[in-house]
N, C-alpha and C. Protein backbone atom coordinates (compact mmCIF):
# COMPACT_ATOMS: atom_id res chain seq x y z
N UNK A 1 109.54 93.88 93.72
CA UNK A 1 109.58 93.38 95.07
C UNK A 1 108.17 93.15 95.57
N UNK A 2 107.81 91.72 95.76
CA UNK A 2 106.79 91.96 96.80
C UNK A 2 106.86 92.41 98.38
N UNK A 3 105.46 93.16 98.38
CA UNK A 3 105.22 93.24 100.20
C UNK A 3 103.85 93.88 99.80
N UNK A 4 103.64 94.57 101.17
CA UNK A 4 102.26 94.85 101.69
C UNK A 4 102.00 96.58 102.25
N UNK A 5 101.78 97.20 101.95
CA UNK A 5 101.41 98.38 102.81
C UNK A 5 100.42 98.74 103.08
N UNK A 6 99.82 98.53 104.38
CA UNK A 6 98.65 98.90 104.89
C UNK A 6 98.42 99.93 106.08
N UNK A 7 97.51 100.69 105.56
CA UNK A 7 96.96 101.69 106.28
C UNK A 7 95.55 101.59 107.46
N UNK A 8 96.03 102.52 108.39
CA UNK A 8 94.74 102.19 109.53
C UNK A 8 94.99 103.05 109.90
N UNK A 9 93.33 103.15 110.49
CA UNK A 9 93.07 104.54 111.67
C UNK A 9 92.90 103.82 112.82
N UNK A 10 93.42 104.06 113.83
CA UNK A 10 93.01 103.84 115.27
C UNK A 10 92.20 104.76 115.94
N UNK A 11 90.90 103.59 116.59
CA UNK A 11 90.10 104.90 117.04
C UNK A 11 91.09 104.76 119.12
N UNK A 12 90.72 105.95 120.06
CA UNK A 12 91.16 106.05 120.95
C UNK A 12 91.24 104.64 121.89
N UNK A 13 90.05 103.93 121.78
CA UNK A 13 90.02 102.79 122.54
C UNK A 13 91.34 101.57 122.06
N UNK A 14 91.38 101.57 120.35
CA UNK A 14 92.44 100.43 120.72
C UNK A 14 93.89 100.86 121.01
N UNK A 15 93.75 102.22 120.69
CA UNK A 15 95.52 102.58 121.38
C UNK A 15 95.42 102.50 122.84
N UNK A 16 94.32 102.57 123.67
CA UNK A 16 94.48 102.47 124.94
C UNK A 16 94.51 100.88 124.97
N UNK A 17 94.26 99.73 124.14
CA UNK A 17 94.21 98.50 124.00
C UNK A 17 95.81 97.95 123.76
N UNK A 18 96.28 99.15 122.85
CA UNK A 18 97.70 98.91 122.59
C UNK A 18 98.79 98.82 124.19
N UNK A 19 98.19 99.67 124.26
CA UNK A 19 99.27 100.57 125.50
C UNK A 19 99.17 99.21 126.89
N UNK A 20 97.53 98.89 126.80
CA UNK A 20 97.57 97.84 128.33
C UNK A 20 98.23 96.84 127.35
N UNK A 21 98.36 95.95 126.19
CA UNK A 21 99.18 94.81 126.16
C UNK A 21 101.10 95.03 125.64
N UNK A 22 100.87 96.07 125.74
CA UNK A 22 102.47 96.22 125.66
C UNK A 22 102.92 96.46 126.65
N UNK A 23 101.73 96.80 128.05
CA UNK A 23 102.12 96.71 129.49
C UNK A 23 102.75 95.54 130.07
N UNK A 24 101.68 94.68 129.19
CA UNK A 24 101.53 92.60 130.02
C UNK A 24 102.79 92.14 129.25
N UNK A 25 102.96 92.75 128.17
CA UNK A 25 104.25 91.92 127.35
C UNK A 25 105.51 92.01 127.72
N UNK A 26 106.00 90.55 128.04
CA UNK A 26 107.30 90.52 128.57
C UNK A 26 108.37 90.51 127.30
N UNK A 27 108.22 90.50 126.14
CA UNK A 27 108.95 90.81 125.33
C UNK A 27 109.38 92.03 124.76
N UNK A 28 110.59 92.10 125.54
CA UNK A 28 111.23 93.76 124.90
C UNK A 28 110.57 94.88 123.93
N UNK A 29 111.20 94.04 122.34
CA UNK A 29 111.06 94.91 121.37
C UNK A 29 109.26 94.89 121.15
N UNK A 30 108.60 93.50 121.56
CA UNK A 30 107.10 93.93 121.01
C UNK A 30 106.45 94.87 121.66
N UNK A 31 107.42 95.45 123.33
CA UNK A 31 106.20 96.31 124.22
C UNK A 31 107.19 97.32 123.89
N UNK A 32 107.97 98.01 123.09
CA UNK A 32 108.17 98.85 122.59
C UNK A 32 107.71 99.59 121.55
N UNK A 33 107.42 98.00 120.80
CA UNK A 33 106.66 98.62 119.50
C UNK A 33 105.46 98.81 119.38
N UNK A 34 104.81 98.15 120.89
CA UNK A 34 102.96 98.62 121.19
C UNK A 34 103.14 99.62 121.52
N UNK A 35 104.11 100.05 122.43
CA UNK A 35 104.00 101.79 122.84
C UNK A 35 104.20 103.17 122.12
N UNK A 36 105.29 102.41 121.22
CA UNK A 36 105.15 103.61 120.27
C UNK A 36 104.30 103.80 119.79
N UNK A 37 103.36 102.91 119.00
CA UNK A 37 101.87 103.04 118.19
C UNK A 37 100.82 103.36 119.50
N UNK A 38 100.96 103.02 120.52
CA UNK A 38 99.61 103.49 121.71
C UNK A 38 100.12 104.98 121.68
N UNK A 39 101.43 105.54 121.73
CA UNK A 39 101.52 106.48 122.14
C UNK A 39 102.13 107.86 121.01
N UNK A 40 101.63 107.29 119.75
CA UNK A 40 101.73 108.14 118.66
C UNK A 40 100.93 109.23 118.27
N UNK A 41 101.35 110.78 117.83
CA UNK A 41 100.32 111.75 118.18
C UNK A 41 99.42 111.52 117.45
N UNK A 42 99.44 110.92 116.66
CA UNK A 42 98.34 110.84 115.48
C UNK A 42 97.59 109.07 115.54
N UNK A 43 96.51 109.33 114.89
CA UNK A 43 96.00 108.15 115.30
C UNK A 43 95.55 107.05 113.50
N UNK A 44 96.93 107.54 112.68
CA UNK A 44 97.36 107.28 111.39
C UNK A 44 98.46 106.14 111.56
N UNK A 45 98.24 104.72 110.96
CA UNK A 45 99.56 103.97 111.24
C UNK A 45 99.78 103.36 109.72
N UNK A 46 100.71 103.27 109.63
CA UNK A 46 101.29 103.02 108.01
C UNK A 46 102.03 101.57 108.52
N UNK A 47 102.12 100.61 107.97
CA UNK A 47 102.53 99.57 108.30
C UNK A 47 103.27 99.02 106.94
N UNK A 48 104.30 98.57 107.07
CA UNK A 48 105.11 98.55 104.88
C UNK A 48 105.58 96.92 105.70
N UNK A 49 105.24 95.57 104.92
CA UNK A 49 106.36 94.71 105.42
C UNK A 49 106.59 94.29 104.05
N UNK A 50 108.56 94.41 104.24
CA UNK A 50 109.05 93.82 103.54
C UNK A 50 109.39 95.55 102.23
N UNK A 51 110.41 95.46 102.68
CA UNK A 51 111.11 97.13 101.67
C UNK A 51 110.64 96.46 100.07
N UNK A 52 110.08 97.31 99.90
CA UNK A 52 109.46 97.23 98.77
C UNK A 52 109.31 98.40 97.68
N UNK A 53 108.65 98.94 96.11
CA UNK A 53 108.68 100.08 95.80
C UNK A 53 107.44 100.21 95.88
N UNK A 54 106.86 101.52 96.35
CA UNK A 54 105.53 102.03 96.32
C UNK A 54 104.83 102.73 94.54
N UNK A 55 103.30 102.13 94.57
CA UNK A 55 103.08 103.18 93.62
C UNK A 55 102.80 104.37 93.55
N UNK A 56 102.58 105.17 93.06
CA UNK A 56 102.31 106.94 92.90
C UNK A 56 101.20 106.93 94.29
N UNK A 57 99.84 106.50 94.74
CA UNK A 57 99.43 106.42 94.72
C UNK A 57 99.23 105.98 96.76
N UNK A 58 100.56 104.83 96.46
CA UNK A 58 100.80 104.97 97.63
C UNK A 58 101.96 105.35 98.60
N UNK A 59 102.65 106.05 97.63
CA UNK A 59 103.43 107.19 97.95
C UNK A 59 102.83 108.41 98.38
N UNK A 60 101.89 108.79 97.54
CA UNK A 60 101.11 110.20 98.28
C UNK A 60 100.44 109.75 99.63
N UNK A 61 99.83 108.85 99.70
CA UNK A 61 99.16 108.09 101.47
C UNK A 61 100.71 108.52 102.03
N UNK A 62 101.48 107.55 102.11
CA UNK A 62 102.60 107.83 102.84
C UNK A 62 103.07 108.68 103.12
N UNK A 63 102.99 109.81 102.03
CA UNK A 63 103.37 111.16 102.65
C UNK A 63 102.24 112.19 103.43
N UNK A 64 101.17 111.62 102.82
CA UNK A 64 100.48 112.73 103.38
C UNK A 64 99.48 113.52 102.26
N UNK A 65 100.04 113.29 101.16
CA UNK A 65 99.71 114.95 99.96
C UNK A 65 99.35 114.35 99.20
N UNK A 66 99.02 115.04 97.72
CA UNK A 66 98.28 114.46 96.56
C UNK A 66 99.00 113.79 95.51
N UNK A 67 98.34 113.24 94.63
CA UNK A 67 98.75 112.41 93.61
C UNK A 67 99.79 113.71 92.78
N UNK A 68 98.98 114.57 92.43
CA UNK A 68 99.58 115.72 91.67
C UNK A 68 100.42 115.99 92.75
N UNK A 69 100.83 116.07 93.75
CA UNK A 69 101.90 116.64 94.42
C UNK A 69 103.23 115.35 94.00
N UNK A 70 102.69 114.46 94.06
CA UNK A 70 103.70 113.14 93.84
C UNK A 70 104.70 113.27 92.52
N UNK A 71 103.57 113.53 91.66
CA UNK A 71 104.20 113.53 89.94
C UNK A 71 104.96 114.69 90.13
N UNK A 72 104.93 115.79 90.14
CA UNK A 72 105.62 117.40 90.38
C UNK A 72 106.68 116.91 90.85
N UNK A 73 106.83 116.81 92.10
CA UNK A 73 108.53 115.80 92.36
C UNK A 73 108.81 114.74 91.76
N UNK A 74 108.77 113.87 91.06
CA UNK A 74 108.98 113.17 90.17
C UNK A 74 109.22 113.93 89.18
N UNK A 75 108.34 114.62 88.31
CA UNK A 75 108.77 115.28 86.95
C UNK A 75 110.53 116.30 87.54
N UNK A 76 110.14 116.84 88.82
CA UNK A 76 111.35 117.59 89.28
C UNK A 76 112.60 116.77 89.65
N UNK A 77 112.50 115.76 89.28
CA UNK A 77 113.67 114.82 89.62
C UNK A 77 113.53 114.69 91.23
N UNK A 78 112.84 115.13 92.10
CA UNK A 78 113.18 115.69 93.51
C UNK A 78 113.17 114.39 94.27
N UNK A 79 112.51 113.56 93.64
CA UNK A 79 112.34 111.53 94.08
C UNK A 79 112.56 111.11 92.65
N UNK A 80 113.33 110.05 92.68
CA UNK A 80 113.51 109.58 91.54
C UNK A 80 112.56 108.03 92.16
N UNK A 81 112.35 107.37 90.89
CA UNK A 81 111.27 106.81 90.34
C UNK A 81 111.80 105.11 89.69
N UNK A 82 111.29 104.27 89.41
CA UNK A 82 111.75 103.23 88.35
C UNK A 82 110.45 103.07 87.89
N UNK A 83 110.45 102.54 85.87
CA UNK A 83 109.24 102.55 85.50
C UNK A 83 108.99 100.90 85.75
N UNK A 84 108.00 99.91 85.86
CA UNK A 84 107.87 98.23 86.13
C UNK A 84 106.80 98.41 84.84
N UNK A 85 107.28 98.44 83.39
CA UNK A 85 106.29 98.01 82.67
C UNK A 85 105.65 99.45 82.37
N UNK A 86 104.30 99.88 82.39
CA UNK A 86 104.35 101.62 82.32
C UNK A 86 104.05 102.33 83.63
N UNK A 87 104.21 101.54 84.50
CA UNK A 87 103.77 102.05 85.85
C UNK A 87 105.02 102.39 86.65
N UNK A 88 104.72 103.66 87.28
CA UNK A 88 105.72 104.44 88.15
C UNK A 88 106.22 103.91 89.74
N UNK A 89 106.90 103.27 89.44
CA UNK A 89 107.30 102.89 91.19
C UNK A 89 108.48 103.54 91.63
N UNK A 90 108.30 103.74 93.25
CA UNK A 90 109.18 104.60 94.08
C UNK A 90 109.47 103.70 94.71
N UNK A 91 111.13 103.90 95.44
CA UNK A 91 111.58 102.62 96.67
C UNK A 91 111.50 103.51 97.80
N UNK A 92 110.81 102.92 98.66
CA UNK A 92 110.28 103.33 100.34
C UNK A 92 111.59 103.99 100.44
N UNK A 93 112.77 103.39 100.51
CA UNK A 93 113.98 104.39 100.71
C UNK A 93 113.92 105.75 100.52
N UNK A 94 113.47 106.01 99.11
CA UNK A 94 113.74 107.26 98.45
C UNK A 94 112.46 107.98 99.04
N UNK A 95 111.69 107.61 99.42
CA UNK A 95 110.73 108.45 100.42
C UNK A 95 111.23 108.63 101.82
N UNK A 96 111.66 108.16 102.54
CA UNK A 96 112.64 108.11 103.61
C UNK A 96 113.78 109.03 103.69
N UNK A 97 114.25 109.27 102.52
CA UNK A 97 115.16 110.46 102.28
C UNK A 97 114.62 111.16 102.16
N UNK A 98 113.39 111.55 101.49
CA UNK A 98 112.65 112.57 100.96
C UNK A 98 112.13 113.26 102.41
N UNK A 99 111.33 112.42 103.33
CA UNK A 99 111.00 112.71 104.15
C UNK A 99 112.22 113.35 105.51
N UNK A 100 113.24 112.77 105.40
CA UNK A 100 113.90 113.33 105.98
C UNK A 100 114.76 114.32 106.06
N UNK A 101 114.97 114.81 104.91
CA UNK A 101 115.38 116.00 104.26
C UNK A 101 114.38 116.70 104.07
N UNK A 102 113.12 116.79 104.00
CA UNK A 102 112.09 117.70 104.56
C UNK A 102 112.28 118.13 106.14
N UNK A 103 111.84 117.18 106.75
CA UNK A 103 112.66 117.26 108.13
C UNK A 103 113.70 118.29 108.30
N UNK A 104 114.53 117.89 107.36
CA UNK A 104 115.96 119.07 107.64
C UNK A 104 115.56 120.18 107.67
N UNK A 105 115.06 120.63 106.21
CA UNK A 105 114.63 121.85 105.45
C UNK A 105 113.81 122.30 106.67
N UNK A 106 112.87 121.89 107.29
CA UNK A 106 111.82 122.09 108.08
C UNK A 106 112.31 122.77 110.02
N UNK A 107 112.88 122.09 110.13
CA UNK A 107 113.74 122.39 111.35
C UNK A 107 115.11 123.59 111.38
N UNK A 108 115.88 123.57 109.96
CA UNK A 108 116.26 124.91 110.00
C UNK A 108 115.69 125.91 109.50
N UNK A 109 114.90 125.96 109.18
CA UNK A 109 113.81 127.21 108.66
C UNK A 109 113.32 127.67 109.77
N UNK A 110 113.01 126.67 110.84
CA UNK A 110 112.69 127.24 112.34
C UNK A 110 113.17 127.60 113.26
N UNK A 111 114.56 127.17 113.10
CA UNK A 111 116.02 127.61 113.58
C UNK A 111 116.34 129.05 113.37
N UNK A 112 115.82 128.91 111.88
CA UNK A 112 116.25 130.17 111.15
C UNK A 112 115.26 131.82 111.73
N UNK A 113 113.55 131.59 112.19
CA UNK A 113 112.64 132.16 111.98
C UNK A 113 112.92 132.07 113.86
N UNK A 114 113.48 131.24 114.47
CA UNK A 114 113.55 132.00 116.23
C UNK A 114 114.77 132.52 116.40
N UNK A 115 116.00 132.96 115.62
CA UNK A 115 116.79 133.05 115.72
C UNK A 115 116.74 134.96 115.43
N UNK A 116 116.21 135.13 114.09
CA UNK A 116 115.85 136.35 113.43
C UNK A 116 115.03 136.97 114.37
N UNK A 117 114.13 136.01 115.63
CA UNK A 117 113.39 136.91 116.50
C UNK A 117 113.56 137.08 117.49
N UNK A 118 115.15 136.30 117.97
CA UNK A 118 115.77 136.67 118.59
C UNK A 118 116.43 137.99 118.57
N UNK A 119 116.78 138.56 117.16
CA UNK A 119 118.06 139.45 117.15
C UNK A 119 117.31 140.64 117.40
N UNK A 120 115.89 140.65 116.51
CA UNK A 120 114.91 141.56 116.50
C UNK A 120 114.73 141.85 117.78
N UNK A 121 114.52 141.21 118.64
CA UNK A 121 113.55 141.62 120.15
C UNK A 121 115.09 142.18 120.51
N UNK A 122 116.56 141.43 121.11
CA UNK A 122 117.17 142.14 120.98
C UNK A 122 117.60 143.74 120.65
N UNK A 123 117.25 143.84 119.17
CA UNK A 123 117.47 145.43 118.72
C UNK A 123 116.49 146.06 119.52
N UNK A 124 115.04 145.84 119.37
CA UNK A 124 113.99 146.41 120.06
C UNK A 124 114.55 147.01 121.55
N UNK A 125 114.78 145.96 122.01
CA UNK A 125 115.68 146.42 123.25
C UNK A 125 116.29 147.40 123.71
N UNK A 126 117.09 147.11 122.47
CA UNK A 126 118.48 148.44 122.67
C UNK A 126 117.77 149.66 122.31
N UNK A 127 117.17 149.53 121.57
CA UNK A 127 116.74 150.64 120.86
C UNK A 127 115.44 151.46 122.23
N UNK A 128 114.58 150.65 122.95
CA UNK A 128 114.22 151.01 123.87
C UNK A 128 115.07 151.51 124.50
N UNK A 129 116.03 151.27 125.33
CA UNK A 129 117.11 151.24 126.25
C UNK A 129 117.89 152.77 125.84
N UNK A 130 117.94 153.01 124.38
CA UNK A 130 118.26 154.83 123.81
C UNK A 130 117.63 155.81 124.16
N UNK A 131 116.52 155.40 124.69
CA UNK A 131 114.95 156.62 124.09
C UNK A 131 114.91 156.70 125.72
């Protein structure tokens, strides 16, 4: 598949550049989509046109982590992969799942870790409340 994925840093001035022309723009979805990028916590924008498969390479950009972190899930089956010739390509999809099932994992683990300190302060409680 062709496409394009490009990476940028925004320094503070053009997200405040973003934010005034998605003010002036009378078109719906484009002053939605300036605001989300003016008003993103991070000042990291990943831009993919056209679903495409990523290489190793720019799969780790996309996520965040290292090359060696990339292959390890791959060798773990944990993203599956297609080879184009001897080179390893991933479909943006399967990072999309990946990422969002991190997400999962990530949010009940925190579910999990205020919940346990809930019961705790609880007992603490009671257990004050004996003495």
């Amino acid at each position: 598949m062709s496409g394009t994925v490009i990476y940028k840093h925004l320094a503070k001035s053009s997200k405040a550049e973003l934010q005034r022309l998605a003010e002036q723009s009378k078109n719906r979805e484009v002053k939605e989509l300036l605001k989300c990028i003016a008003q993103a916590a991070s000042n990291e924008v990943l831009i993919i046109r056209e679903a495409k498969d990523l290489s190793l390479n720019e799969a780790a950009k996309f996520l965040g982590v290292s090359l060696t972190y990339i292959e390890r899930l791959l060798n773990e089956s944990v993203i599956s992969f297609s080879m184009v010739g001897s080179h390893k390509r991933i479909p943006i999809d399967e990072l999309l799942r990946f990422v969002h099932q991190r997400e999962n994992a990530r949010r009940r683990f925190a579910e999990n870790v205020a919940y346990r300190e809930k019961v705790h302060a609880q007992a603490v409680g009671e257990l004050l409340e004996l003495m």
